[in-house]
Protein backbone atom coordinates (compact mmCIF):
# COMPACT_ATOMS: atom_id res chain seq x y z
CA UNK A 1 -31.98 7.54 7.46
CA UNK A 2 -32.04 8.56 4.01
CA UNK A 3 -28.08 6.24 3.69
CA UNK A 4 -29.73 3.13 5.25
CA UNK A 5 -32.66 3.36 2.85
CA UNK A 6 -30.27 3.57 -0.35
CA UNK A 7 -28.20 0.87 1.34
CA UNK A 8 -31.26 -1.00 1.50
CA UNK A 9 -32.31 -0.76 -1.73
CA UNK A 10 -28.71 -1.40 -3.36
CA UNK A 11 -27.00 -3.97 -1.12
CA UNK A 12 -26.27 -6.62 -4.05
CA UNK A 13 -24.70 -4.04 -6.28
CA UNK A 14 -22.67 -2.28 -2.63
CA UNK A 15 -21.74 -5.77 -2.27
CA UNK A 16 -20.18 -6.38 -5.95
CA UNK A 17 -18.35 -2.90 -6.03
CA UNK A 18 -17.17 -3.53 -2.21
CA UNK A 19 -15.77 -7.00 -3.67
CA UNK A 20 -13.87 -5.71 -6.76
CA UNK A 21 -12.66 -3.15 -4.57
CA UNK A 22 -10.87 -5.75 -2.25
CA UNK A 23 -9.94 -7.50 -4.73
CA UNK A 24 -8.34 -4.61 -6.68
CA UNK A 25 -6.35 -3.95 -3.16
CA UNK A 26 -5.15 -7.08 -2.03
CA UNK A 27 -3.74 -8.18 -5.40
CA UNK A 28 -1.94 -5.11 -5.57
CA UNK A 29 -0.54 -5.09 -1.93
CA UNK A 30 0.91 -8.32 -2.94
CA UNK A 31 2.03 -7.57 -5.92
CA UNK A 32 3.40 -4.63 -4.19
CA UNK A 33 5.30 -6.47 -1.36
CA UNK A 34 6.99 -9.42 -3.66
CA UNK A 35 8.51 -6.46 -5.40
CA UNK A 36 9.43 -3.37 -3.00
CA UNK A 37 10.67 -5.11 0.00
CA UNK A 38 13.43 -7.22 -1.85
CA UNK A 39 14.59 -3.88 -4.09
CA UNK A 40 14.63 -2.15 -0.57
CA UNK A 41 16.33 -4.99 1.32
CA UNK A 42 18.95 -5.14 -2.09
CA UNK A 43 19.78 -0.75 -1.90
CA UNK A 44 20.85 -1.05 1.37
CA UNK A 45 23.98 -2.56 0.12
CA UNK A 46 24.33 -0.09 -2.40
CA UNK A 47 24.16 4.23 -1.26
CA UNK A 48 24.52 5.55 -5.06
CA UNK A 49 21.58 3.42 -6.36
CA UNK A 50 19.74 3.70 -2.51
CA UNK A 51 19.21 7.66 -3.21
CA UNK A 52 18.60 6.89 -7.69
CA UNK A 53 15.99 4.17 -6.63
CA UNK A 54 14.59 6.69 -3.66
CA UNK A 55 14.69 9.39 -6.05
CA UNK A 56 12.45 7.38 -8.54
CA UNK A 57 9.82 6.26 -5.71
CA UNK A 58 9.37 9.26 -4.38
CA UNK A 59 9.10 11.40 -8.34
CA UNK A 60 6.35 8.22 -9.72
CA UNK A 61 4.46 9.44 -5.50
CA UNK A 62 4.26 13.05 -6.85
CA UNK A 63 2.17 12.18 -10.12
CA UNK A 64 -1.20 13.26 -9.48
CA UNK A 65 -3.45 9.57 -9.44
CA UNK A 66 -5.61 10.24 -12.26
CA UNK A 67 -2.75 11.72 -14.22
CA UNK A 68 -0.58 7.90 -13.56
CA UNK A 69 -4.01 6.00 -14.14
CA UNK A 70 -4.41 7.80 -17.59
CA UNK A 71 -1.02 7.11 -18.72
CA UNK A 72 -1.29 3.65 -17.85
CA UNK A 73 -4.19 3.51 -20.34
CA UNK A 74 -2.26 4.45 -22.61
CA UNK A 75 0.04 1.38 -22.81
CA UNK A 76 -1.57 -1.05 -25.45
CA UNK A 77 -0.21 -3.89 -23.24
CA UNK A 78 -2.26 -2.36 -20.51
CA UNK A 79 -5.81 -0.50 -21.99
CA UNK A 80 -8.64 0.02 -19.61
CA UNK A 81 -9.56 -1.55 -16.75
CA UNK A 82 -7.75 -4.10 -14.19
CA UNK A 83 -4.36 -3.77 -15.43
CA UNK A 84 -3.57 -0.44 -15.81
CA UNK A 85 -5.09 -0.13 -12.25
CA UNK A 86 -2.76 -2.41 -10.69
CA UNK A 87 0.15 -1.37 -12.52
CA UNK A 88 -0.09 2.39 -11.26
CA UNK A 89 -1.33 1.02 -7.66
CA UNK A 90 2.38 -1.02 -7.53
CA UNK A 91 3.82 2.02 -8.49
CA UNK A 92 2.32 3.93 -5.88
CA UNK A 93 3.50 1.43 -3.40
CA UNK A 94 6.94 1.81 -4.22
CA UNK A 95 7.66 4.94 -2.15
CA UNK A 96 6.16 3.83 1.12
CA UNK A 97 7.27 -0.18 0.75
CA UNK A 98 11.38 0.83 -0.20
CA UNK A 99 11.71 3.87 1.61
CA UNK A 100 10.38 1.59 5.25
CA UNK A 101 12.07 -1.49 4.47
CA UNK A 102 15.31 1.05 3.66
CA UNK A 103 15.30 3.19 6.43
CA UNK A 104 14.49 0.09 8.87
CA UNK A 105 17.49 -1.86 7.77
CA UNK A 106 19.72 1.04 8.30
CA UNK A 107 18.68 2.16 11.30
CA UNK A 108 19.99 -0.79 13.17
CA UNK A 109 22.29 0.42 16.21
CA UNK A 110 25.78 0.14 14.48
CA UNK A 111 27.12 -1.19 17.67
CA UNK A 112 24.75 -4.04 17.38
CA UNK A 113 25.76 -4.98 13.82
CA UNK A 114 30.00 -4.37 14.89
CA UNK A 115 29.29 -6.87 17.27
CA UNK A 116 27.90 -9.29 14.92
CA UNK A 117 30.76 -8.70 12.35
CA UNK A 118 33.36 -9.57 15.46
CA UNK A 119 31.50 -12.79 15.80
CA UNK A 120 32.08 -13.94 12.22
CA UNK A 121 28.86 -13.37 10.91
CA UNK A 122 28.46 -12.80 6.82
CA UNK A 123 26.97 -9.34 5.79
CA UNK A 124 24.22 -11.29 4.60
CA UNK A 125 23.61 -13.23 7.85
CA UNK A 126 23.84 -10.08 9.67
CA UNK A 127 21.39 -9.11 7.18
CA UNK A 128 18.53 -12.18 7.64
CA UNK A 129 19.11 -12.70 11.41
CA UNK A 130 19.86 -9.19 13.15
CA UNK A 131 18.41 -6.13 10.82
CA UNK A 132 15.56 -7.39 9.28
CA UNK A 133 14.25 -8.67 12.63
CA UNK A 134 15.47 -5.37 14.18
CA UNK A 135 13.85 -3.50 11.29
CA UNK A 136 10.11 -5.30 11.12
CA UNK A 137 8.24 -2.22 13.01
CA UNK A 138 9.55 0.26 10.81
CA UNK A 139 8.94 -2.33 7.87
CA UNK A 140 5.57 -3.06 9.22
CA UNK A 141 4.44 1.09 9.49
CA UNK A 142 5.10 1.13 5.66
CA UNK A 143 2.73 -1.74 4.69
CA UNK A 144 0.22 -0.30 7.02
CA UNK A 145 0.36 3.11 5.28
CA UNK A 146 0.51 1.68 1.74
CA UNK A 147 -2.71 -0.24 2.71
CA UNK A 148 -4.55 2.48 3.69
CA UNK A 149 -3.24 4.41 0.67
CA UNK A 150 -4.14 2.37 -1.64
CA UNK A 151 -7.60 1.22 -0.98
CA UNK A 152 -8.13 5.06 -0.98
CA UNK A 153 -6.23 5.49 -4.51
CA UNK A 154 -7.82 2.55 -5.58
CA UNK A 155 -11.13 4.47 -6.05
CA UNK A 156 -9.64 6.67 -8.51
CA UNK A 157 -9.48 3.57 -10.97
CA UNK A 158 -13.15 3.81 -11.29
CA UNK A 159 -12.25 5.92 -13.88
CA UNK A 160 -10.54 3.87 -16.09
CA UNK A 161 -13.04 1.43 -16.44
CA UNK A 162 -12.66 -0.49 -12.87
CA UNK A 163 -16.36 -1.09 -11.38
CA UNK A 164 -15.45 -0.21 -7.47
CA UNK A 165 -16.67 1.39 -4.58
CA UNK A 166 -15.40 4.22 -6.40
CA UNK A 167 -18.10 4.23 -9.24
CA UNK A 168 -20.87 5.06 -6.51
CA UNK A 169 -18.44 8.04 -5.62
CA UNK A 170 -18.24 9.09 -9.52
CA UNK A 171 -21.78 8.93 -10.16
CA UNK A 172 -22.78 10.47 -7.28
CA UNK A 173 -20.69 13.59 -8.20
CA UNK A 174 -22.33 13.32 -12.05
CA UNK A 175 -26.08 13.08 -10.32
CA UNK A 176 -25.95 15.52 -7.54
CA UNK A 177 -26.67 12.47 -5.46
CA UNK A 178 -25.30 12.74 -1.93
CA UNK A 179 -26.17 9.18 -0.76
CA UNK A 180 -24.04 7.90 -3.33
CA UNK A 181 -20.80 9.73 -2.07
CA UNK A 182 -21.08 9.16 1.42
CA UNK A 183 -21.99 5.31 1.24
CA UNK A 184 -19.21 4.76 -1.70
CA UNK A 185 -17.15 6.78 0.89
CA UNK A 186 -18.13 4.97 3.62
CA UNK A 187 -17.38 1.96 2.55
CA UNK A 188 -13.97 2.54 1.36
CA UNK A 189 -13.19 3.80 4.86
CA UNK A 190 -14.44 0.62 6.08
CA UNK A 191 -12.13 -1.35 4.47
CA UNK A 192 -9.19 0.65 4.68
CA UNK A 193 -9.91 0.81 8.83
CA UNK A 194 -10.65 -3.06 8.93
CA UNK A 195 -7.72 -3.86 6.97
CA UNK A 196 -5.52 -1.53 9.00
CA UNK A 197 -7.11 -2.90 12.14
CA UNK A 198 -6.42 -6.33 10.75
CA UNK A 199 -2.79 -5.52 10.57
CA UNK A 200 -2.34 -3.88 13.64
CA UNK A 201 -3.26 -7.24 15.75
CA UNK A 202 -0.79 -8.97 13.81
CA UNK A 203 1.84 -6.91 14.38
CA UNK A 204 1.34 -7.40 18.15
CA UNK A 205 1.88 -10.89 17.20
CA UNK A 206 4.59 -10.74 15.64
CA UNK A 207 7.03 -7.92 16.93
CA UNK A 208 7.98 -7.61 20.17
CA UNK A 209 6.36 -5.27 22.68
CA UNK A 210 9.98 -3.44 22.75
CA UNK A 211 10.25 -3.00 19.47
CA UNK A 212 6.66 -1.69 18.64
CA UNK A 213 5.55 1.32 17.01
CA UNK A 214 3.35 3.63 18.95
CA UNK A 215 1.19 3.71 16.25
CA UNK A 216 0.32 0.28 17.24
């Protein structure tokens, strides 16, 4: 009762943290996806710079959030607030996004590809019409995780100057107040599950039953 009264009493500032938040998210997803799906498409081509470029994603994953969103202060370009959020949030992307769109691509059946090849078809037409098609589950998986990732990260950017559903979190921890953490908590698992949800019908759409994930 006690979340519904606090609720209640703070809907218009919920409301404006809830907002950045999404906003914070979807910019970076597509920031994220105009990036890390053409560099992962591109390393398939390529094993030596496939495991340097891996190698990279998966060191920038281990950095500890707060640790990345601190350096990113640091950058004069960057300073506090929106832009040093979004910069480590794309970062964060990167292992997910190029690792998927990787390991998708080249785990089409060989047989399948040697056939195309015997039919005359360019590396890169195999490429557009045969992998990436046969590769969109795995593809899709990655930008379902790295959705749900990052609105979670995202909240850590409250701490850098970003006024999110993660600020209710923050100052709930500073005031002993647990209303504040479960609502700024709640809500962040709100949007992550919509947005996932969100996702998962349009994959159905999209990909062929046979093809599916069974996360979906």
């Amino acid at each position: 009762m006690e979340y519904i009264i606090y609720i209640q009493r703070n809907t218009e500032l919920i409301m404006e943290y809830a907002q950045n938040h999404f906003a914070l998210v979807l910019t970076a997803i597509i920031i994220s996806l105009v990036l890390w799906v053409p560099v992962g498409v591109l390393i398939t081509k390529n094993e030596k710079w496939a495991s340097r470029v891996l190698n990279i994603a998966n060191t920038i994953f281990c950095i500890p959030s707060l640790s990345l969103f601190a350096v990113m202060v640091t950058i004069p370009a960057l300073g506090l607030g929106r832009r040093s959020a979004l910069v480590a949030l794309v970062l964060y992307a990167m292992m997910p996004l190029v690792r998927n769109v990787y390991q998708g691509v080249k785990g089409v059946d060989k047989s399948v590809i040697e056939a195309a090849k015997g039919m005359g078809m360019s590396s890169w037409r195999i490429l557009w019409e045969i992998q990436l098609p046969l590769a969109t589950p795995v593809i899709f998986a990655g930008f379902r995780i790295t959705v749900v990732m990052t609105t979670g990260i995202a909240a850590i950017a409250t701490y850098i100057g970003e006024r999110n559903l993660g600020r209710l979190i923050a100052e709930g921890l500073t005031r002993f107040n647990v209303e504040m953490i479960i609502v700024g908590a709640l809500f962040i698992a709100i949007i992550a599950i919509g947005l996932d949800s969100l996702l998962g019908y349009i994959e159905k759409r999209i990909v062929p039953r046979g093809l599916r994930t069974g996360r979906s």
